[in-house]
Protein backbone atom coordinates (compact mmCIF):
# COMPACT_ATOMS: atom_id res chain seq x y z
CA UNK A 1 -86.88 40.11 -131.34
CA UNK A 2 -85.51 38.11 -133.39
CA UNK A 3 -87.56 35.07 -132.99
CA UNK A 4 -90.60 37.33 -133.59
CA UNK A 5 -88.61 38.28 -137.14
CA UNK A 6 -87.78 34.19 -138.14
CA UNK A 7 -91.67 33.63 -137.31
CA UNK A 8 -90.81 29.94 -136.16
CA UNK A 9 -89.20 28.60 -139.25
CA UNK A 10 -91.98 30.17 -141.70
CA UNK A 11 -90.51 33.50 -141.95
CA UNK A 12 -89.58 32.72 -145.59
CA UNK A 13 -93.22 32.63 -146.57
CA UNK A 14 -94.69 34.80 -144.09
CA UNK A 15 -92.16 38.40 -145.11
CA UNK A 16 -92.19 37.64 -148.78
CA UNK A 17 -96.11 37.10 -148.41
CA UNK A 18 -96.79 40.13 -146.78
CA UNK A 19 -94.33 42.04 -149.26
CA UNK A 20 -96.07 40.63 -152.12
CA UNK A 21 -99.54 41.84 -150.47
CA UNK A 22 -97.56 45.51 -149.94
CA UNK A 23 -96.64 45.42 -153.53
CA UNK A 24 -99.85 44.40 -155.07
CA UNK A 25 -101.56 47.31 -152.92
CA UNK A 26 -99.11 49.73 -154.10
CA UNK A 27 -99.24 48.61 -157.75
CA UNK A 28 -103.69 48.74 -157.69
CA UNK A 29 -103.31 52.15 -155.96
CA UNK A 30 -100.85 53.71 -158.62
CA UNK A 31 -102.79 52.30 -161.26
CA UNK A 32 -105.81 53.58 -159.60
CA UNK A 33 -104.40 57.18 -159.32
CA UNK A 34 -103.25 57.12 -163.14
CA UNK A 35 -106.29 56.09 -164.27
CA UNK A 36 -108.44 58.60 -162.44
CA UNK A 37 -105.73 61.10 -163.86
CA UNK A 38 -106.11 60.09 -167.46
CA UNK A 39 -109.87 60.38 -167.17
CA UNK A 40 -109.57 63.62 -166.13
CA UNK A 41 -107.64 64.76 -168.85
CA UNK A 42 -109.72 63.02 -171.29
CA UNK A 43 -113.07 64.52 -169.68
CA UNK A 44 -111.57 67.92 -170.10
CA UNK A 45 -110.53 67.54 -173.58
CA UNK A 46 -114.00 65.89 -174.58
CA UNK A 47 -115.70 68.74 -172.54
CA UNK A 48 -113.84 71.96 -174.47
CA UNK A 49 -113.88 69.98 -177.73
CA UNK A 50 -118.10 69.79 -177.18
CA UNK A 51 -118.39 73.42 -176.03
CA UNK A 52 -116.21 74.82 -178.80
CA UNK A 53 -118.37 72.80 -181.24
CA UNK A 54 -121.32 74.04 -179.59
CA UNK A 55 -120.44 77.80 -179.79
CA UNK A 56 -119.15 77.01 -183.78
CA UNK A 57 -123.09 75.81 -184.55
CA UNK A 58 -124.52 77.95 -182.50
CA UNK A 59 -122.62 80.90 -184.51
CA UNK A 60 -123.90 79.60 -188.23
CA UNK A 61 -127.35 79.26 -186.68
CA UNK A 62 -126.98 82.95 -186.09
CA UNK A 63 -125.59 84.01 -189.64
CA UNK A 64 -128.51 81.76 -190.99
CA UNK A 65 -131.25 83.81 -189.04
């Protein structure tokens, strides 16, 4: 076992490679998740700001007529 863990001399390079790779996957998927998460909130906020705007010209339209 524990030759399989000093990976013939390289194990230096070959654990901290593969925890770099972990890390970097971790980091893009976090950053993926936020960002979907902030676009949602901004979508939502964009979408209730338009349909309140909507409903505010669509009630002088009807104190014009």
């Amino acid at each position: 076992m524990s030759a399989f863990f000093s990976m013939g001399g390289y194990a230096l390079y070959v654990w901290s490679s593969w925890g770099i790779g972990v890390a970097v996957l971790i980091a893009i998927t976090w950053h993926s998740l936020s960002r979907a998460q902030y676009a949602r909130i901004r979508l939502n906020e964009l979408e209730h700001t338009n349909n309140s705007t909507d409903k505010d010209q669509q009630s002088e339209n009807d104190q014009d007529a």
